[in-house]
Structure formats: C-alpha cells, structure tokens
Protein backbone atom coordinates (compact mmCIF):
# COMPACT_ATOMS: atom_id res chain seq x y z
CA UNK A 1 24.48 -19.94 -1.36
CA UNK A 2 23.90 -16.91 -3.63
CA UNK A 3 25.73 -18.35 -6.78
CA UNK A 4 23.02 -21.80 -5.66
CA UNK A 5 20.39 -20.08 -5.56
CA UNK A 6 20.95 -18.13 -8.75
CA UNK A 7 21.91 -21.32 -10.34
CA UNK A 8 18.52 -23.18 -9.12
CA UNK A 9 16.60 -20.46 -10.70
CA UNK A 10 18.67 -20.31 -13.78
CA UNK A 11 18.24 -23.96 -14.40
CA UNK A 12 14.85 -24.29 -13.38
CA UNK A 13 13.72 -20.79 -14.63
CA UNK A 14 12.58 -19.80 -18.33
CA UNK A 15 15.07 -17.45 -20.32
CA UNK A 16 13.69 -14.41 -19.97
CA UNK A 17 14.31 -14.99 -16.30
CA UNK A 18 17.81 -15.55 -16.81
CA UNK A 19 18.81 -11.44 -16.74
CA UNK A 20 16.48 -11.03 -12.96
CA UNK A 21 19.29 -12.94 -10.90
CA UNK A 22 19.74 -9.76 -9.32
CA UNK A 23 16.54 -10.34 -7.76
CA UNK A 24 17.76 -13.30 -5.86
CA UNK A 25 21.18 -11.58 -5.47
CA UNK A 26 19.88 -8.42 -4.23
CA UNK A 27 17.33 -10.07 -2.26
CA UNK A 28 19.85 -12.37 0.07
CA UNK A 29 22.60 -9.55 0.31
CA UNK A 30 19.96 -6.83 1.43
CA UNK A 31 18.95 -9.48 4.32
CA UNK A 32 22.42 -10.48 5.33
CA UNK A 33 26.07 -10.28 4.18
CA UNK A 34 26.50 -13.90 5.75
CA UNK A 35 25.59 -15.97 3.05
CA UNK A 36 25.44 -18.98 5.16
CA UNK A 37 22.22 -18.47 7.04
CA UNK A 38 19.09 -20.05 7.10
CA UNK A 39 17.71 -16.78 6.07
CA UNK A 40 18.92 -17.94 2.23
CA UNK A 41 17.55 -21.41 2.15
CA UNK A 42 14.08 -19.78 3.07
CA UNK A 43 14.06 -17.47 0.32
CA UNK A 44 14.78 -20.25 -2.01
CA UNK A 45 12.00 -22.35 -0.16
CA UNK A 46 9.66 -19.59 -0.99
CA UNK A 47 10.68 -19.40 -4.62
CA UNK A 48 10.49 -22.76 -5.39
CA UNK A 49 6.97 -23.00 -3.95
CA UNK A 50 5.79 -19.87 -6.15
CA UNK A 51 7.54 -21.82 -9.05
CA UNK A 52 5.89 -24.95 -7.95
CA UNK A 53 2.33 -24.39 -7.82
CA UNK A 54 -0.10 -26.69 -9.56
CA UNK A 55 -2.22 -25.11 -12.52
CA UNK A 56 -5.40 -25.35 -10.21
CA UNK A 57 -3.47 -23.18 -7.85
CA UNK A 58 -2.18 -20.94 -9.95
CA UNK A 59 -5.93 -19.93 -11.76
CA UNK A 60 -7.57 -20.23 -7.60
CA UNK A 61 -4.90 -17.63 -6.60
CA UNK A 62 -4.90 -15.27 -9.69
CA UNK A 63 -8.94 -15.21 -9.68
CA UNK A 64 -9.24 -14.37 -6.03
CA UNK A 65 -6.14 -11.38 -6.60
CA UNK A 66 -8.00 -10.31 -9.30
CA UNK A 67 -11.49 -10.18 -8.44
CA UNK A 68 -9.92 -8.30 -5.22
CA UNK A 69 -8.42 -5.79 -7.38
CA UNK A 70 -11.24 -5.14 -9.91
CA UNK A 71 -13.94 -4.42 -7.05
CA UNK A 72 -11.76 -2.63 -5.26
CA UNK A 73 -10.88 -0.38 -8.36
CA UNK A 74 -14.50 -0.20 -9.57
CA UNK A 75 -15.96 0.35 -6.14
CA UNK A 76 -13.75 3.30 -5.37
CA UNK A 77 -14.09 4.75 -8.85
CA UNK A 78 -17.63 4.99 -8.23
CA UNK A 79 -17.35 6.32 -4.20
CA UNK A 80 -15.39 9.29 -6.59
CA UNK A 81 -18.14 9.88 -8.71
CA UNK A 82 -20.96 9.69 -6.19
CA UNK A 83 -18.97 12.62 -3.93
CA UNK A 84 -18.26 14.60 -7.15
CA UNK A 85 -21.83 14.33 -7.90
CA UNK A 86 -24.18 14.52 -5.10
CA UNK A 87 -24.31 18.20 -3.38
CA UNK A 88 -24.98 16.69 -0.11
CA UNK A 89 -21.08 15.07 -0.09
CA UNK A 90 -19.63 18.27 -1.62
CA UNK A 91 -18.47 18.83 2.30
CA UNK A 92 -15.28 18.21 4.56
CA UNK A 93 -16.45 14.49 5.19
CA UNK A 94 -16.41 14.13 1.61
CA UNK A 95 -13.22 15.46 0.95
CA UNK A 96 -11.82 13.35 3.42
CA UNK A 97 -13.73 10.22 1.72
CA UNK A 98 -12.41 11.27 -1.72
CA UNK A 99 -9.15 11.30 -0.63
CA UNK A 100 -9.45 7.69 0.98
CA UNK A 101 -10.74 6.22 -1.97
CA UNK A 102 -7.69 8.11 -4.05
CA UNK A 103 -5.54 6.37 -1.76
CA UNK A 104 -6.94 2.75 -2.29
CA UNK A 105 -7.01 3.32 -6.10
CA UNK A 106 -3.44 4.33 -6.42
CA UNK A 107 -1.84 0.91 -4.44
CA UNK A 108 -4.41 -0.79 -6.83
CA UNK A 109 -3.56 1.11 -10.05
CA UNK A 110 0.09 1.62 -9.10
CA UNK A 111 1.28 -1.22 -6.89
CA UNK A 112 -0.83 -4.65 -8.05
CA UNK A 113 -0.13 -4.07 -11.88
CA UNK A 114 3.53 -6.11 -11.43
CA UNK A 115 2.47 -8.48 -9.22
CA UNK A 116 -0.40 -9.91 -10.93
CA UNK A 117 1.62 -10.71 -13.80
CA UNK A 118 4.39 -12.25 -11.14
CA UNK A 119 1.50 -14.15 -9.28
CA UNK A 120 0.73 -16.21 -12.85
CA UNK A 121 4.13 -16.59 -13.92
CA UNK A 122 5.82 -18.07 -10.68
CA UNK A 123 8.78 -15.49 -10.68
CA UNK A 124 9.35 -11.76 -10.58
CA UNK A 125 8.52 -10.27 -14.61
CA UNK A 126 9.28 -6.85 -14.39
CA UNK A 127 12.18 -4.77 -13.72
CA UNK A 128 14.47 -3.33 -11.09
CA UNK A 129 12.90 0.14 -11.69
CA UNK A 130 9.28 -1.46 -11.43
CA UNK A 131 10.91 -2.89 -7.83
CA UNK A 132 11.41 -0.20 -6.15
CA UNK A 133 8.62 1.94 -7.29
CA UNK A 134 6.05 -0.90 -6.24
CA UNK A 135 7.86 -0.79 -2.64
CA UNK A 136 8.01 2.97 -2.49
CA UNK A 137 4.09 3.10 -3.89
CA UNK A 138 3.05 0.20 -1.36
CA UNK A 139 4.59 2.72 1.68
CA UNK A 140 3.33 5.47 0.56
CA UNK A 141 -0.16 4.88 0.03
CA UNK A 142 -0.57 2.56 3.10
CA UNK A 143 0.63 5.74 5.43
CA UNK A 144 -1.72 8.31 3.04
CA UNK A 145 -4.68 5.86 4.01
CA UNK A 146 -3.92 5.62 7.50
CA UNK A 147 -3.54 9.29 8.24
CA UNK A 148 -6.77 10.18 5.98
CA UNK A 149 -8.88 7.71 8.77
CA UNK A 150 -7.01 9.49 11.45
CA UNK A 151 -7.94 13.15 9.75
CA UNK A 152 -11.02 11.90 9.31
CA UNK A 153 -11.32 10.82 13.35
CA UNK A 154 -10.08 14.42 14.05
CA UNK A 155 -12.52 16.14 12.28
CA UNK A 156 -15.47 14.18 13.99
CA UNK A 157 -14.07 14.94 17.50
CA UNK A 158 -14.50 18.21 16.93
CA UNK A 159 -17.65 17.63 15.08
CA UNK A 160 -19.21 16.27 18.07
CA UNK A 161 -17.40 17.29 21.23
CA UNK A 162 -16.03 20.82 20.03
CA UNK A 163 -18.79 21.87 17.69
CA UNK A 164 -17.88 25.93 18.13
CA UNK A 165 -14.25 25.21 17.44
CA UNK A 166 -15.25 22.44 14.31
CA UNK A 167 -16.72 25.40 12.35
CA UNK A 168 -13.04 27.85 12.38
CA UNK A 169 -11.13 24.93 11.97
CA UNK A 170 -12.46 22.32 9.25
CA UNK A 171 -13.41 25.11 6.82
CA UNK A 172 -13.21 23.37 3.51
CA UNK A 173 -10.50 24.74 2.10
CA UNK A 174 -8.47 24.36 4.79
CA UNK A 175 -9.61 20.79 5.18
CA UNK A 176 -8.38 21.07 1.61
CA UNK A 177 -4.95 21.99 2.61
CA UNK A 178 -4.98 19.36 5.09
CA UNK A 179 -5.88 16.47 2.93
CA UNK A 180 -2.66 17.61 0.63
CA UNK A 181 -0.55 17.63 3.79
CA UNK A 182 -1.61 14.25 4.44
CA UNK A 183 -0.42 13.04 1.12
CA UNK A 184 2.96 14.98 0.94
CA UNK A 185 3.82 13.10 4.52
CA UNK A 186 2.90 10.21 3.37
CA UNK A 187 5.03 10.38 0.00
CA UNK A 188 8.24 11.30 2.43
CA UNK A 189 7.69 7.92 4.55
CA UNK A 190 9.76 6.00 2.26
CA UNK A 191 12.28 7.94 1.41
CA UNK A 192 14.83 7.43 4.95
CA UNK A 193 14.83 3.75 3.82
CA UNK A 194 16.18 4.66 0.40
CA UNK A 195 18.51 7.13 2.06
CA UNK A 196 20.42 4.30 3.43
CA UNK A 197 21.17 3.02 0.52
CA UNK A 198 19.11 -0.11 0.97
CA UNK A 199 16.58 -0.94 -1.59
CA UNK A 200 13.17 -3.35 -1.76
CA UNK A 201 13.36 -6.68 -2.26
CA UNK A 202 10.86 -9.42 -3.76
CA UNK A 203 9.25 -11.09 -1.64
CA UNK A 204 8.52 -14.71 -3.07
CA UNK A 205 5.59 -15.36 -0.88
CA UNK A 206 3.87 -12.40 -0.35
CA UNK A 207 4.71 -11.61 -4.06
CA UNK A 208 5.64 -7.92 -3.96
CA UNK A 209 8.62 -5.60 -3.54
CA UNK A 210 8.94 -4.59 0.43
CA UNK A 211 11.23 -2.94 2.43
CA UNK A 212 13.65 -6.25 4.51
CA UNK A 213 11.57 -7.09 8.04
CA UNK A 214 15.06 -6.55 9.95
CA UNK A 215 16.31 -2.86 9.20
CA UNK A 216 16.95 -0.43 11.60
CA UNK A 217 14.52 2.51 12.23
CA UNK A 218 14.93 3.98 8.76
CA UNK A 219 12.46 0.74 7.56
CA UNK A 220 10.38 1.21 10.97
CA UNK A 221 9.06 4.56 9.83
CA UNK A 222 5.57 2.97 8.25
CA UNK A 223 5.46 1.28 11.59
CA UNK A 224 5.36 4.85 13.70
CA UNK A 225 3.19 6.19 11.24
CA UNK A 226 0.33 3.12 12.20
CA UNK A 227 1.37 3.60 15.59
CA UNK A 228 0.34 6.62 15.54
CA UNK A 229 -2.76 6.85 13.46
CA UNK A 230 -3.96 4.10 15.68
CA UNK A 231 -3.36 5.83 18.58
CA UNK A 232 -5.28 9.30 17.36
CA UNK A 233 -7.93 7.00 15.92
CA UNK A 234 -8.32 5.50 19.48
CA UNK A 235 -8.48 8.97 21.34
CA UNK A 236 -10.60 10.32 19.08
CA UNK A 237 -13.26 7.83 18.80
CA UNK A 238 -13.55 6.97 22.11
CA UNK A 239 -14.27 10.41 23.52
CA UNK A 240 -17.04 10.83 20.42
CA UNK A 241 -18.34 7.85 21.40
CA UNK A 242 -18.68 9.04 24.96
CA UNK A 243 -20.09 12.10 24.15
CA UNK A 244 -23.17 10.81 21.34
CA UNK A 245 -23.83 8.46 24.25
CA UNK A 246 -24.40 11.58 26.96
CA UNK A 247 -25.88 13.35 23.89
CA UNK A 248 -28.20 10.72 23.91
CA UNK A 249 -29.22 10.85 27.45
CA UNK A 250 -29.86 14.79 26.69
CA UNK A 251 -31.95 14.28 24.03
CA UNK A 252 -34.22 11.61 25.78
CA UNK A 253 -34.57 13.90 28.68
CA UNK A 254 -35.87 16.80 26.28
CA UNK A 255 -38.31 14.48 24.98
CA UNK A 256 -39.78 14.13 28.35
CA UNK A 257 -39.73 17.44 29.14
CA UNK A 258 -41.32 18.29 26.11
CA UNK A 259 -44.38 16.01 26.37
CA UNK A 260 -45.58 17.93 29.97
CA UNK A 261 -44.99 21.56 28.32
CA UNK A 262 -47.11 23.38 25.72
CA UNK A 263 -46.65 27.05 26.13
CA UNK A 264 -45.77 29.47 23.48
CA UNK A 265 -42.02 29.71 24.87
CA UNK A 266 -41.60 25.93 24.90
CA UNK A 267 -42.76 25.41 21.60
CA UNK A 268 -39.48 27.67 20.48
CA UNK A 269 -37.25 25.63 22.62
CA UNK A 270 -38.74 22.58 20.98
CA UNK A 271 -38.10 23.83 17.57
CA UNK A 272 -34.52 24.80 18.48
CA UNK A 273 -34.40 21.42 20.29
CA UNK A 274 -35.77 19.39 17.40
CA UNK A 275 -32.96 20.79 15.02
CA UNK A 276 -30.78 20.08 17.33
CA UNK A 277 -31.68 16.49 17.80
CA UNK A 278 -31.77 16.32 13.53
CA UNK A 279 -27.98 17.83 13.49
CA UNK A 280 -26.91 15.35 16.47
CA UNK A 281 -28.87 12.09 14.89
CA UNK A 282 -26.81 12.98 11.31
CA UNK A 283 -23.50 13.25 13.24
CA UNK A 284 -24.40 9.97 14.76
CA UNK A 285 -24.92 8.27 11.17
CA UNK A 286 -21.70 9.65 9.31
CA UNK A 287 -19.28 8.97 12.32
CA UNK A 288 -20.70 5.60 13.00
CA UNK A 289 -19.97 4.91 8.82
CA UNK A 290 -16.69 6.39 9.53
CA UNK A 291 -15.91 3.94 12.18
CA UNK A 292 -17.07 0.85 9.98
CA UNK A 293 -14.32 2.09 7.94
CA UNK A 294 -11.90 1.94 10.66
CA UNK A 295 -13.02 -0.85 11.97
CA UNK A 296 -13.02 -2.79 8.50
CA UNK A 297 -9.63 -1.47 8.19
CA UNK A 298 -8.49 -2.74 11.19
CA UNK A 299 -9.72 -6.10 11.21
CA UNK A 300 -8.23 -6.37 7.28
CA UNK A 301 -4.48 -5.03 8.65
CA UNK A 302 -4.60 -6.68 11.90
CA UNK A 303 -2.97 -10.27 10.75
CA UNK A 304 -0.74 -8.11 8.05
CA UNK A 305 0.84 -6.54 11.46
CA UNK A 306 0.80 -9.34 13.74
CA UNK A 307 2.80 -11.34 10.33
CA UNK A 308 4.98 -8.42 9.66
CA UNK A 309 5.50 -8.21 13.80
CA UNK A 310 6.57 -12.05 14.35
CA UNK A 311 9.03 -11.81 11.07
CA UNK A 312 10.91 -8.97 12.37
CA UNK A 313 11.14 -10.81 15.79
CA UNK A 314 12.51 -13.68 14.08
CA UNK A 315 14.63 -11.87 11.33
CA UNK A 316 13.52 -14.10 8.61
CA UNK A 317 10.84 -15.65 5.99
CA UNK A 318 10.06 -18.39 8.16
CA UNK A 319 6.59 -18.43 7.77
CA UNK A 320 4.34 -20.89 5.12
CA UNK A 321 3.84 -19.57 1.65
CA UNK A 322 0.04 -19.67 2.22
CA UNK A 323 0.66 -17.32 5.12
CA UNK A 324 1.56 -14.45 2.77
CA UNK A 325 -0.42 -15.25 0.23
CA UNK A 326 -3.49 -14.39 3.31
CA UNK A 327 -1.48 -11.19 3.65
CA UNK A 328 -1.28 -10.02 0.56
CA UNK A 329 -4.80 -11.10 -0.01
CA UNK A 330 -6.44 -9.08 3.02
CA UNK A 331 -4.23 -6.07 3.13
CA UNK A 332 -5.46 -5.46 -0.59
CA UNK A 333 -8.93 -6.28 0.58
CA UNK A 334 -9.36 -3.38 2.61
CA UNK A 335 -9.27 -1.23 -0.31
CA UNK A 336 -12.44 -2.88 -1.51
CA UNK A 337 -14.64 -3.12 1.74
CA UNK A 338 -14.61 1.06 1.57
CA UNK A 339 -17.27 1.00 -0.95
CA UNK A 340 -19.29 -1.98 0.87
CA UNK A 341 -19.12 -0.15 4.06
CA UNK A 342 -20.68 3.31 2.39
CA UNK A 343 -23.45 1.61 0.73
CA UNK A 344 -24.58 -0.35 3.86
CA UNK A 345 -24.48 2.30 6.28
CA UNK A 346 -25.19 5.90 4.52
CA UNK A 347 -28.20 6.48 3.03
CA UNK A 348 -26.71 8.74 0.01
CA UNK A 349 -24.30 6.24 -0.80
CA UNK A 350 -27.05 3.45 -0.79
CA UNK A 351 -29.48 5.73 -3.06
CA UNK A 352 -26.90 6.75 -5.93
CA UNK A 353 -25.53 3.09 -5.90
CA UNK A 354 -29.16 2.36 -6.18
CA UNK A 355 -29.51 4.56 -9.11
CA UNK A 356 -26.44 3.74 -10.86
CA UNK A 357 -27.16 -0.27 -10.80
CA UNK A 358 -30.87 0.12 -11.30
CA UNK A 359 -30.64 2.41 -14.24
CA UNK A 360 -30.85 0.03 -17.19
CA UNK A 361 -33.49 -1.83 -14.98
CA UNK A 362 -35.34 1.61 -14.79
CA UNK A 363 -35.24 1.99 -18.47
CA UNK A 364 -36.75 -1.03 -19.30
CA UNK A 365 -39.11 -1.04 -16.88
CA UNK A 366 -39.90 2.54 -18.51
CA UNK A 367 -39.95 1.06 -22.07
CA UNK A 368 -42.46 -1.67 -21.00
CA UNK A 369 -44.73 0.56 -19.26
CA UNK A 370 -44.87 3.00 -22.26
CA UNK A 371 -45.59 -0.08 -25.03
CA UNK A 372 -48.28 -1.44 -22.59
CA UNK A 373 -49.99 1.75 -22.40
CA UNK A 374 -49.69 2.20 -25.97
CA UNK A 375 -51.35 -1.44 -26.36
CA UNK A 376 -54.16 -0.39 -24.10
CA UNK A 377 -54.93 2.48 -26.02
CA UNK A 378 -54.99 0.46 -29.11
CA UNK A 379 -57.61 -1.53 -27.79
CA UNK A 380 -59.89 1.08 -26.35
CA UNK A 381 -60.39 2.31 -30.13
CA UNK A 382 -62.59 0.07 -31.33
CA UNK A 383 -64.75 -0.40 -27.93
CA UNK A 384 -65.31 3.57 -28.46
CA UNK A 385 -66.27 3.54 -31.88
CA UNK A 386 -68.82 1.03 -31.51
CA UNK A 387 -70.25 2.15 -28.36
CA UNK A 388 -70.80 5.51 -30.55
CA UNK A 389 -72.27 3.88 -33.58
C-alpha cells in the first residue's frame, strides 16, 4: 500500500512533488507498521480530495484561510501596540494580554506560512525540516495560549477574592517572571513526542503537520496541558463569579444605608465606600473581558477537541475532508476573535481602536473645517469694508 500510494501521487502529482514521497511514506509508517489497514486507504482518500478540489474550491478555501490569518495577525499586532502605548494597560492584566496576543501571532507567523501555500497547491510544498517545526510550533503555542488564560484566571481570583494576598503576589515583575515560565513550559510540551523518536506527519485534510491521533502518552501531553488549564480556568472563574455576585449584594446594601445617613462620620465611610464600589465595578469590567476571551476560546476549540477526541477513539482519518477543513478553520479563528473581544467589551481598547481607525477621518475632517473657516473669513472682508465706508 505504501509503494501505491507513493505511486498514485507520483503519477498524479507534479515533479517537484516527486522528491516529498516521504511524506506519504512517513505518514503511513508513523500510523502503523501494518501496511494493510484501512488506516492507508484513508490517507490516500484524503489526498486525493486535497488534489481534487475544483478551482472554485480551491480560491473559497484559500480566501477564508487567509482573511483568517491576516485579521488575526493585524488585530493582535495592534492589541501589542495599544498595551505598549496606553499607561492605563502598562499593568499585570496587560502583561498577561501581551503575552496572549504574542502567542496567537507566533502560530500565525510561524505555523500558517507552509500551509497556505499547501492549501493552494493540493499537496505538501515545503520540506521535512518545515514539518516538524510547524508540528512542534502548532504544540507549543496552543499550550503557551492556554496557560496565559489560565494565568490570567489566577490572577483575577486573587484580584477579587484574595485582594490582600493579589498585591505580594502579582507584583509586575514577578508577573513578569511568570509570563516567561509560561512560555518555557509550553516550548517543553513537544519535546517527549520527539523523544520517542516519532515525528509529525501531514495531515491531508486538516492540512498541517500534527503529532499521529493514536500515540501513547508522550503525544497526550497537549491533551493534560488543556485538561488542566480548563480545569484552573473553571475553579477560578467560578469562585470570582461567586464572589462579584455577593460583592454586589454588599454594595447595594451600602447604597441603602447610605441614603438614611448624613453625619460627618458617614460621609467618610461613604467616600471610602464609593472607592471601593469604583475599584470593585473596574474588576467587574476587566474579568468579565477576560472571560469573553475564555469563553470565545472555548467555543472556537470545542469541535477541534471533540474531532481530535473521536479520531483517537477510532485510531484513524475517518472523518470527511470538510470536517478538518472546519478544524483548521476555527482553531485558527480563535486567534482573531482576541482583538474583537477587547474592543467590544473594554473601554480603552474601544477608544485607541477608535483613534487608530478614525485618524485619517479626523484629519480630514480637520482639513475641511480649517478651509471652511478660511472661506468664511474671506467673505466677511468685503461686508466690513463697506459697512465702514
């Protein structure tokens, strides 16, 4: 089945595909050393229906891959600038938010460059070396963005429900040293896979290099990591949530309190209560943008797991092409709906993208204003002069 498969593709393929028959090689011996499984005949299913595709297909599929990856790119670029630039997220929130948005860029600036190019051409273009580092960069940056969202539930736990202890332990530079610990754990995720001497594969339908669904625990690492996360993302959130909503309760039973007192000594306790109530109502607004994130995250990875979930319950590429074209499609979403998410929900977001899109508007608006006043002047000269002669 190998030597047919490599055959099929050499036949069918173009030339400079004829020196990647490794890929289909490497792909069916990584899955199974019986060559005589249905496992092969789906991996040449898969090719053939990349190879296959109509033209209409292949520009519908490329467009919506690479309108994914440019808004996703451009959007986090500019969640980097706005945190670099306003004061207000020059804070442990915003660390945590820069390092989110590093972690979306790099599996678009590192991971989508040889797959595009795949995508259009109906075949694998690049080269072992390009292989593995796409599946290594894939892992890695999926676990860095996962445990950032979990860091980031941690620190508003302790935001909200441990205020006292939030101030000795999210210092910023030791959220600093966090946010590099984060990324060092997640760069160490892939490597018991490659210890095993097993390498990624390509995936014809989901058109990227992965680790093979049916591997032992060394490929299940990614899978404890989300485990996890989710599970520290679940604990954490919950008990916030649980204590903004007695928080709440507090703060409307001040209010009442406050509206039958006037002396001098309640006035102090309403001006310590009133800053208070502004500290609590911010936490309230950055946590529940935090959780959009999660949330948006969730929703974009849920199918990717429940996919990757029934394929290693099965043991092979059973699925439909269009399937993993979906996953592909929404996992790389997520890195894109970041940017949305900040601009809908937090006001500093929504002002500087405000400022950055409006600020060729501004300037015309600007230059109009300035010629019309400069035409109105015009005109009042002669009224004056003749009103003096």
């Amino acid at each position: 089945m190998v030597e047919q498969t490599a055959n099929y593709l050499q036949g069918r393929g173009p030339p400079n595909f004829l020196k990647y028959d490794w890929l289909i090689k490497e792909t069916i011996m990584n899955i199974s050393g019986d060559t005589t499984t249905d496992i092969n005949s789906n991996i040449l299913r898969l090719a053939e229906s990349l190879r296959s595709r109509s033209t209409f297909q292949v520009v519908l599929e490329s467009l919506i891959y690479t309108s994914i990856i440019v808004s996703g790119f451009v959007g986090n670029l500019l969640v980097l600038y706005i945190v670099y630039k306003s004061a207000r997220l020059r804070n442990v929130p915003g660390l945590f938010i820069a390092s989110l948005a590093l972690s979306d860029i790099a599996i678009i600036a590192l991971a989508t460059p040889p797959s595009l190019p795949s995508l259009i051409k109906g075949y694998w273009v690049s080269s072992f070396a390009a292989c593995q580092f796409q599946g290594f960069v894939v892992i890695a940056t999926v676990a860095a963005s996962l445990q950032t969202m979990a860091l980031m539930s941690i620190d508003r736990y302790f935001r909200v429900v441990h205020p006292t202890k939030h101030r000795f332990l999210f210092t910023l530079p030791r959220a600093r040293l966090m946010a590099a610990s984060v990324w060092i754990l997640a760069l160490a995720y892939p490597v018991p896979y490659l210890a095993t001497v097993k390498r990624f594969i390509f995936h014809p339908g989901k058109f990227f290099c992965f680790f093979v669904e049916e591997e032992s625990l060394a490929a299940d690492t990614i899978y404890v990591c989300i485990f996890y996360s989710i599970v520290v993302l679940s604990y954490c959130y919950i008990n916030v949530y649980r204590h903004l909503r007695l928080n709440a309760k507090r703060v409307q039973g001040w209010r009442t309190n406050d509206l039958k007192t006037s002396t001098l000594n309640a006035q102090r306790v309403q001006g310590r209560r009133r800053q208070e109530i502004k500290t609590s109502a911010e936490d309230a607004k950055l946590t529940r943008t935090l959780f959009a994130t999660v949330l948006g995250y969730l929703i974009c990875w849920t199918p990717v797991l429940i996919i990757d979930f029934v394929e290693k319950g099965v043991g092979e590429w059973f699925l439909p092409r269009w399937v993993y074209v979906f996953y592909n499609d929404i996992g790389l979403a997520s890195s894109s709906l970041n940017p949305i998410i900040y601009g809908a929900f937090n006001r500093t977001f929504r002002q500087e993208y405000k400022t950055i899109f409006c600020f060729r508007k501004s300037l015309v608006n600007q230059d109009q204003s300035s010629t019309e006043q400069k035409l109105t002047q015009r005109e009042k000269v002669p009224i004056t002069e003749i009103t003096i002669n």
